[in-house]
Protein backbone atom coordinates (compact mmCIF):
# COMPACT_ATOMS: atom_id res chain seq x y z
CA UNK A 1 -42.93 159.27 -109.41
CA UNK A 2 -43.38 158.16 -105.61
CA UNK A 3 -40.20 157.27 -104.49
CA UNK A 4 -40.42 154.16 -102.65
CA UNK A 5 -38.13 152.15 -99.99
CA UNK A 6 -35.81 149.18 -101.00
CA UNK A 7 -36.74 147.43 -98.00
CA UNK A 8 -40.22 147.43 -99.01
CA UNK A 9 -38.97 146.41 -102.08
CA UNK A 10 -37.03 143.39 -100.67
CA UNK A 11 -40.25 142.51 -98.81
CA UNK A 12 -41.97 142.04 -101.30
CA UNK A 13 -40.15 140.11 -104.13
CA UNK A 14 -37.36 138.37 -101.52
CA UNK A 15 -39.06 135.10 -102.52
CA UNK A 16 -39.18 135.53 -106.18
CA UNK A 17 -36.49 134.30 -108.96
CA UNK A 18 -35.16 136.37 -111.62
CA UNK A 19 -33.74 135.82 -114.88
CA UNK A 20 -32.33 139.24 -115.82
CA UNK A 21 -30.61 139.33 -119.70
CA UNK A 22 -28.17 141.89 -120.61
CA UNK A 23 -25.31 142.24 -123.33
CA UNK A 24 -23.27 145.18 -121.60
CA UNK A 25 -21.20 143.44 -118.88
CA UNK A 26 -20.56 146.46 -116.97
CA UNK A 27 -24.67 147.15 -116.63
CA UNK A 28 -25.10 143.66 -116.20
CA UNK A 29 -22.33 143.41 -113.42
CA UNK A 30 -23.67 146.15 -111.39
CA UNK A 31 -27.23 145.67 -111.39
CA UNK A 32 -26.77 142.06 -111.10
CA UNK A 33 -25.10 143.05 -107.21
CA UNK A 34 -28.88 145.07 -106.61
CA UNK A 35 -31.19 142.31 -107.71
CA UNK A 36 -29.24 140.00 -105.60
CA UNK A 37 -30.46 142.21 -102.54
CA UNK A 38 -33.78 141.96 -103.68
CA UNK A 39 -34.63 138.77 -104.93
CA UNK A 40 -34.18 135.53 -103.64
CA UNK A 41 -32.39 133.68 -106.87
CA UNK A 42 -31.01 135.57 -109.06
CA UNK A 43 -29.89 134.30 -112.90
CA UNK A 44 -28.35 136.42 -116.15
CA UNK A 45 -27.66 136.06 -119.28
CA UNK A 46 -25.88 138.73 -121.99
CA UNK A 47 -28.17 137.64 -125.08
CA UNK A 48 -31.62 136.57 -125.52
CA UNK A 49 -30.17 132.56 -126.86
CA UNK A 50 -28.30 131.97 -123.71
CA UNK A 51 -31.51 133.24 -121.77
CA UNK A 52 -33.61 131.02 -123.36
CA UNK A 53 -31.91 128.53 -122.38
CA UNK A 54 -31.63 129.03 -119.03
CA UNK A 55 -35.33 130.00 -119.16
CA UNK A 56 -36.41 126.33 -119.90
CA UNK A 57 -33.93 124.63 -117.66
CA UNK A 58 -35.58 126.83 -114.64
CA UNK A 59 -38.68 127.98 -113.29
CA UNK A 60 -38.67 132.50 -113.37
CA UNK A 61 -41.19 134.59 -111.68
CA UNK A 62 -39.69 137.71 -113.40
CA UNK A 63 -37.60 137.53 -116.34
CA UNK A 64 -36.01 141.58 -117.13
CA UNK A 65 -34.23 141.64 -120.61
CA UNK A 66 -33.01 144.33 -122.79
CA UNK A 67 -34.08 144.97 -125.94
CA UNK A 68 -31.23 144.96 -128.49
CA UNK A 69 -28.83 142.20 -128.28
CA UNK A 70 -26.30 140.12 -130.10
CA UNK A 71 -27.69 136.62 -131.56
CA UNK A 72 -30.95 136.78 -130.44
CA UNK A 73 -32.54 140.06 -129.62
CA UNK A 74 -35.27 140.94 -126.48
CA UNK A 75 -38.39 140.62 -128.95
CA UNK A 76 -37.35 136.88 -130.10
CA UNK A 77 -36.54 136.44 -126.57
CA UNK A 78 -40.33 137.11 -125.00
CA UNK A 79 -41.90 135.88 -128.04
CA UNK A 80 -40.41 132.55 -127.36
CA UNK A 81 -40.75 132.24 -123.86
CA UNK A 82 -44.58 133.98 -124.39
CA UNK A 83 -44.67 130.52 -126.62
CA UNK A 84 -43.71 128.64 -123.29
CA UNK A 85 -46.01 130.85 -120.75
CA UNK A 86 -48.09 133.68 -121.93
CA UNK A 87 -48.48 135.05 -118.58
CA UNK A 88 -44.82 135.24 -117.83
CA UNK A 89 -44.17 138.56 -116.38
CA UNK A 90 -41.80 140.58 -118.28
CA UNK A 91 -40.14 143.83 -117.65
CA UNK A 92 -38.11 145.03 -120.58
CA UNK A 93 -35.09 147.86 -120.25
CA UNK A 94 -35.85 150.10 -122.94
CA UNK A 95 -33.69 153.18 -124.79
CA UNK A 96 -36.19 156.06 -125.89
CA UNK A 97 -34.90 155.44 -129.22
CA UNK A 98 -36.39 151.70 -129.45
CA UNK A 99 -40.13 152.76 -129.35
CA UNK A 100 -40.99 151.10 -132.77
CA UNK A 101 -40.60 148.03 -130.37
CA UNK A 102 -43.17 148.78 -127.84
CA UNK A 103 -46.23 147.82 -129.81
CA UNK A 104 -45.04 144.78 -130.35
CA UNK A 105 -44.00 144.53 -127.22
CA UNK A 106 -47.50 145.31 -125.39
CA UNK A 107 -49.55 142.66 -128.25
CA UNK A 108 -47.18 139.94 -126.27
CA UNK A 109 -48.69 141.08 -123.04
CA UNK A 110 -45.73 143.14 -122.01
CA UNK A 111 -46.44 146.40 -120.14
CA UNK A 112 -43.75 147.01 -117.95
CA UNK A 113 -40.94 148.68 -118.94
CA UNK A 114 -37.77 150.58 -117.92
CA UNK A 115 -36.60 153.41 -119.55
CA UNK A 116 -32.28 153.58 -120.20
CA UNK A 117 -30.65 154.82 -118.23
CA UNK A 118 -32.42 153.21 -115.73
CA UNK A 119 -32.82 155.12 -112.70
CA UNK A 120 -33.13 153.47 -109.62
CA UNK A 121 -36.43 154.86 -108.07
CA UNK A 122 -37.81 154.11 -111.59
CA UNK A 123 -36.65 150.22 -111.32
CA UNK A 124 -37.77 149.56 -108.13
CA UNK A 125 -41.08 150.99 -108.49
CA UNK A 126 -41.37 149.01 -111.34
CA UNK A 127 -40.15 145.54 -109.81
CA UNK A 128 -42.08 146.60 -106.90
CA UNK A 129 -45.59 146.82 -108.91
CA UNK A 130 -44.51 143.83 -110.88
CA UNK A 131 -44.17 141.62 -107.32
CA UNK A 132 -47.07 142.84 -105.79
CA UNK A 133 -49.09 141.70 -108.87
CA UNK A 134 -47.15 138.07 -108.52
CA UNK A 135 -47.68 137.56 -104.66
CA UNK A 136 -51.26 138.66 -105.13
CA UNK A 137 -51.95 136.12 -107.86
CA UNK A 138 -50.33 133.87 -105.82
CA UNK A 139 -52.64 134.20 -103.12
CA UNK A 140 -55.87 134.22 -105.38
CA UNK A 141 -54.18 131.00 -107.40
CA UNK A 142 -53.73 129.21 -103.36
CA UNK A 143 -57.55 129.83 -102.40
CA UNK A 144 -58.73 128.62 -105.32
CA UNK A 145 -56.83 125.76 -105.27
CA UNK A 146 -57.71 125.25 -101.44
CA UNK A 147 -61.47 125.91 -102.90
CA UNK A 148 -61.68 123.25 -105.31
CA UNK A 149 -59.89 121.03 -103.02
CA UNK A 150 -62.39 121.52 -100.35
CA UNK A 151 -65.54 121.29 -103.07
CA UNK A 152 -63.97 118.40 -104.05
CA UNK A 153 -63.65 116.52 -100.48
CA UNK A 154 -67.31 117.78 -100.23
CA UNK A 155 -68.68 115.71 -102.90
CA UNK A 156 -66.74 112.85 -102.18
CA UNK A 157 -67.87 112.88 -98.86
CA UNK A 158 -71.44 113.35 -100.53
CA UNK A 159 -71.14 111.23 -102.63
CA UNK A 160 -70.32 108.48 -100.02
CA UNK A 161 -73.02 109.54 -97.81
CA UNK A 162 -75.42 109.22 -100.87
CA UNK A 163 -73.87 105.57 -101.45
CA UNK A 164 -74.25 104.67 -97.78
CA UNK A 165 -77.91 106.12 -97.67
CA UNK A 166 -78.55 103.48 -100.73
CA UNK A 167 -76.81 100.71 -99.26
CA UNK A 168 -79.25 101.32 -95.96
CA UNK A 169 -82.07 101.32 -98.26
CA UNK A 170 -81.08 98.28 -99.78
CA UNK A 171 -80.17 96.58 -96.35
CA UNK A 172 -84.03 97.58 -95.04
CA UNK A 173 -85.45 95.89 -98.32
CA UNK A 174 -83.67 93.26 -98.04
CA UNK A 175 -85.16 93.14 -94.23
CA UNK A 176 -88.41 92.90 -95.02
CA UNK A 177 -88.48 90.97 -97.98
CA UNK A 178 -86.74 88.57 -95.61
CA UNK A 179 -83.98 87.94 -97.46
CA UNK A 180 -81.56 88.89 -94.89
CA UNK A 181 -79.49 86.20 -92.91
CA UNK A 182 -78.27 87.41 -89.20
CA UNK A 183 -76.26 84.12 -88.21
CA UNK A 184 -73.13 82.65 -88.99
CA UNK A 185 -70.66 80.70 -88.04
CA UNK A 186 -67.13 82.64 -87.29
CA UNK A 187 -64.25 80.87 -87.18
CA UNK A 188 -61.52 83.41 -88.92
CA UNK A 189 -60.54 85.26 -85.45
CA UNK A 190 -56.88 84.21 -85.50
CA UNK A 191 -56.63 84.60 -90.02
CA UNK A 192 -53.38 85.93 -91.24
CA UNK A 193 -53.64 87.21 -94.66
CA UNK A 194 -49.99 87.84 -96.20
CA UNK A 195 -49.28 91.84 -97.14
CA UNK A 196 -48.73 90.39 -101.01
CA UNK A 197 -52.43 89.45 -101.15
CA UNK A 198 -54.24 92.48 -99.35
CA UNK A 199 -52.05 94.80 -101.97
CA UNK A 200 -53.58 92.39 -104.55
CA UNK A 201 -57.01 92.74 -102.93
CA UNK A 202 -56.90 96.15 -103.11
CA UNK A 203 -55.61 96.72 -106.51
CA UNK A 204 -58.84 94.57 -107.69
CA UNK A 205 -61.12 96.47 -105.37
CA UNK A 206 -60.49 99.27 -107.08
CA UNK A 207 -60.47 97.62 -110.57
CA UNK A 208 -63.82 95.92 -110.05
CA UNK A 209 -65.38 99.00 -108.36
CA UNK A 210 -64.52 101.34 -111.68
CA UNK A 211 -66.26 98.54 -113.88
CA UNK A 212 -69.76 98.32 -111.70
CA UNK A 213 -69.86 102.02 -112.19
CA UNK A 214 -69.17 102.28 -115.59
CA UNK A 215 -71.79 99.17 -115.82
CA UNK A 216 -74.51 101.05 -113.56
CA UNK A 217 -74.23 104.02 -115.51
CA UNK A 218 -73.88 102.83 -119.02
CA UNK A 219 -77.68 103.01 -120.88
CA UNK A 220 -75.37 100.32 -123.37
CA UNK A 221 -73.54 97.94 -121.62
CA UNK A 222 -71.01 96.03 -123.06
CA UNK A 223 -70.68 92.10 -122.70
CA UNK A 224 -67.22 92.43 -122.56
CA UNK A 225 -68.06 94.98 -119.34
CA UNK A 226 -69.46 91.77 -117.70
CA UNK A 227 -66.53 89.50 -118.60
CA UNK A 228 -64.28 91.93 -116.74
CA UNK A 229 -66.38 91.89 -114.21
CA UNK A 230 -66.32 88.14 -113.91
CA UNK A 231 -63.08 87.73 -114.17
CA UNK A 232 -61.73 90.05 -111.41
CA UNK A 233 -64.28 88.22 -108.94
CA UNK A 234 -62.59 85.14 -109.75
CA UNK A 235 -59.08 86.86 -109.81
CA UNK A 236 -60.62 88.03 -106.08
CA UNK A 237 -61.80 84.41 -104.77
CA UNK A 238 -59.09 82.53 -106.30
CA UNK A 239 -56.64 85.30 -104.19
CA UNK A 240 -58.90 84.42 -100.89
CA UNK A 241 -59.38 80.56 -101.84
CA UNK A 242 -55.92 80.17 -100.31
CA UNK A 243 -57.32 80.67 -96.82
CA UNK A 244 -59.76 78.15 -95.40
CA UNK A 245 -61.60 80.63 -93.21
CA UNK A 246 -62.89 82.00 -96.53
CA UNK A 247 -64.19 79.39 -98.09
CA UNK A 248 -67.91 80.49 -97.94
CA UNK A 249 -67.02 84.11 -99.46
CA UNK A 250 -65.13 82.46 -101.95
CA UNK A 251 -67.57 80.45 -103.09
CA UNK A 252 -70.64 82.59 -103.32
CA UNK A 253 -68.29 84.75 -105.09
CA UNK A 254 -67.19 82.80 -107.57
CA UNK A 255 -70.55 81.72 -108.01
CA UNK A 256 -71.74 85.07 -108.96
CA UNK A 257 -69.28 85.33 -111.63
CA UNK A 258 -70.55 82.36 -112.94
CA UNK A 259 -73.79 83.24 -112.90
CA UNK A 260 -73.13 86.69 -114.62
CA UNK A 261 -71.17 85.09 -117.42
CA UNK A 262 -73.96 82.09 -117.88
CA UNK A 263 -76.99 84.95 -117.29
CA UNK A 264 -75.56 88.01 -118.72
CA UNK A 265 -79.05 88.96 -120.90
CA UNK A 266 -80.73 88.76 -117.25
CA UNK A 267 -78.36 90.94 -115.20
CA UNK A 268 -78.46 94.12 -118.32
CA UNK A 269 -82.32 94.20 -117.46
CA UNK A 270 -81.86 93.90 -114.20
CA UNK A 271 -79.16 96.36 -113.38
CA UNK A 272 -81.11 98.91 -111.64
CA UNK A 273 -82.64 96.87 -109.26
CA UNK A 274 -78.80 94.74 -109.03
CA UNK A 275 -76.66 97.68 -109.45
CA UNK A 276 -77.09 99.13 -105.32
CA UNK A 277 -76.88 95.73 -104.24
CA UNK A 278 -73.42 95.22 -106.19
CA UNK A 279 -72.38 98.64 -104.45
CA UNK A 280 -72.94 97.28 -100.67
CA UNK A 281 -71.07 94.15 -101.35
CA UNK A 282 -67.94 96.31 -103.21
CA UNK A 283 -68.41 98.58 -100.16
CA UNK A 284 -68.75 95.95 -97.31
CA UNK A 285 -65.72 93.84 -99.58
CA UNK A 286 -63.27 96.97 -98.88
CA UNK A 287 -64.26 97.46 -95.42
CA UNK A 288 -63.37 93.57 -95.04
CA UNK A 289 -59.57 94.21 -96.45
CA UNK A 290 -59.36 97.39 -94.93
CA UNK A 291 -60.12 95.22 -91.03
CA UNK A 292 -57.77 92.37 -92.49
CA UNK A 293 -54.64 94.86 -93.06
CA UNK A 294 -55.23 96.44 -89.46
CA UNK A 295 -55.63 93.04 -87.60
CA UNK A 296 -59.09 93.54 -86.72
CA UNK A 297 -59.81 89.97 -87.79
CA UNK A 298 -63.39 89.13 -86.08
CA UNK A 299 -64.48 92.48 -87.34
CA UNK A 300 -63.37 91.26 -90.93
CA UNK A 301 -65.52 88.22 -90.61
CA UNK A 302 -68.32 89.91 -88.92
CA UNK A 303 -68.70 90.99 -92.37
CA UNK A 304 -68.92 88.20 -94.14
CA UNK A 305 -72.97 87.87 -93.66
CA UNK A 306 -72.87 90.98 -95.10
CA UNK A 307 -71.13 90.36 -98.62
CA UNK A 308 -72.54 86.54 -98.42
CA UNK A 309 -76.55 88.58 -98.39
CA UNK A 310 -75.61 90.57 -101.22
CA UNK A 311 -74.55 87.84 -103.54
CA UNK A 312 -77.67 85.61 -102.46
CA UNK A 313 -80.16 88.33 -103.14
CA UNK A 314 -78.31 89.21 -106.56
CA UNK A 315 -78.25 85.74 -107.41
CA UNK A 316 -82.31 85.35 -106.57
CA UNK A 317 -83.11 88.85 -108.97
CA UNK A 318 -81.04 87.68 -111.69
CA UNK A 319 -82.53 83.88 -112.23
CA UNK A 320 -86.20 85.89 -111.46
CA UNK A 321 -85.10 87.85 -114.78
CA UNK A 322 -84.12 84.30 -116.31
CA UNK A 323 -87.87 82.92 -115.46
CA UNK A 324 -89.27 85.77 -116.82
């Protein structure tokens, strides 16, 4: 066998924790003094019960037990903490006379071992392999982590651009159906909205933005999906009711939940043509807040023509699908 440096040794595995389980003290004692050059944390144990133990109060990267010990012997040991994490890396210390063991040993994905008495070039080319197959799975385990983080900021960011591309649409329909008012009356420059109530506005953001979802995907939706609905767009007005420079928005809002509640028939068969409409005014609704908590106050109510032009033209397709 290769004969290979400590220090590269010590490179590799300084960062790694070890739980090392041994009955003979004197063994124990003296190899316990080497691992603590090598690894960074360094744990033992003299049977495979008090192991355990220590085992689920901490987090291993290696865990190097013998095989025959009092109480509760090296094969309980890794079968039990195999229970815990298959892929725990084991490397058993091993007597040539305890082969009947090694079967077993290998069926609990076990191949490393280390023959008694250990010698040294033998144990460190085994740790050695062992780390090297921990820091590489490390790595492969960070990129695809760092993958699926960045495929998953991807499609949000898709997925908003797709929203925003709808919203536009809508916004050009509503253009040239002329449904689209451009003037209005500002007089919230100098609104202060307490913290208390934009936490509040948020929270129901959210809450109402999961249930349009659910109701624009749904083929079945629920009238109890609508009465949520209807009731967190009052819980929203009544919350924005309290300031007088939103006294339009809060009353085309709550009378939208009205309407839904008194016209719920109308808005299932029209929630395609509704549903992108709803979307821009939960959009536009969060940019609102969002200009509220930063003080950007005549922003905030630049919106307001916004929100107030999705509610009318929601309002005007659901009591078409009344008529009809």
């Amino acid at each position: 066998m290769k004969q290979i440096e400590i220090s590269t040794v010590i490179k590799c595995a300084k960062n790694l924790r070890l739980l090392y389980v041994e009955d003979d003290v004197e063994l124990r004692n003296q190899t316990k003094k080497l691992f603590d050059t090598i690894f960074k944390f360094v744990k033992v144990a003299s049977d495979g019960k008090e192991a355990l133990e220590l085992y689920k109060e901490d987090v291993f990267d290696i865990v190097i037990s013998d095989i025959k010990m009092p109480i509760m012997d090296g094969v309980d040991l890794t079968k039990e903490i195999k229970k815990i994490n298959f892929n725990q890396p084991v490397i058993i210390t091993s007597a040539y006379n305890d082969s009947e063991y090694l079967l077993e040993f290998i069926n609990l994905n076990v191949n490393q071992f280390v023959m008694k008495p250990m010698m040294l070039d033998n144990l460190l080319n085994t740790i050695y392999s062992v780390s090297k197959n921990i820091i590489n799975s490390n790595v492969i385990e960070s990129y695809r982590k760092d993958l699926e983080n960045s495929n998953r900021i991807l499609k949000e960011k898709n997925d908003e651009l797709q929203s925003l591309i709808r919203i536009l649409d809508s916004k050009i329909t509503q253009i040239s159906n002329g449904q689209i008012n451009t003037i209005m009356d500002l007089d919230g420059d100098n609104i202060e909205v307490s913290k208390e109530h934009l936490d509040e506005l948020k929270e129901l953001e959210i809450d109402i933005s999961g249930v349009s979802v659910l109701i624009s995907l749904s083929k079945n939706i629920s009238m109890s999906n609508i009465n949520v609905l209807c009731e967190m767009f009052d819980s929203y007005a009544n919350i924005i009711s309290q300031y007088n420079e939103c006294k339009e928005l809060t009353l085309k809002i709550k009378i939208l939940a009205k309407i839904l509640n008194s016209a719920t028939n109308s808005f299932i068969k029209r929630v395609e043509d509704i549903s992108v409409l709803l979307e821009s005014f939960i959009y536009v609704l969060r940019m609102w807040r969002k200009n509220l908590e930063q003080g950007e106050t005549k922003k905030a109510f630049e919106l307001h023509v916004s929100m107030i032009n999705d509610i009318s033209t929601i309002i005007d397709i659901i009591n078409k699908g009344e008529k009809l």
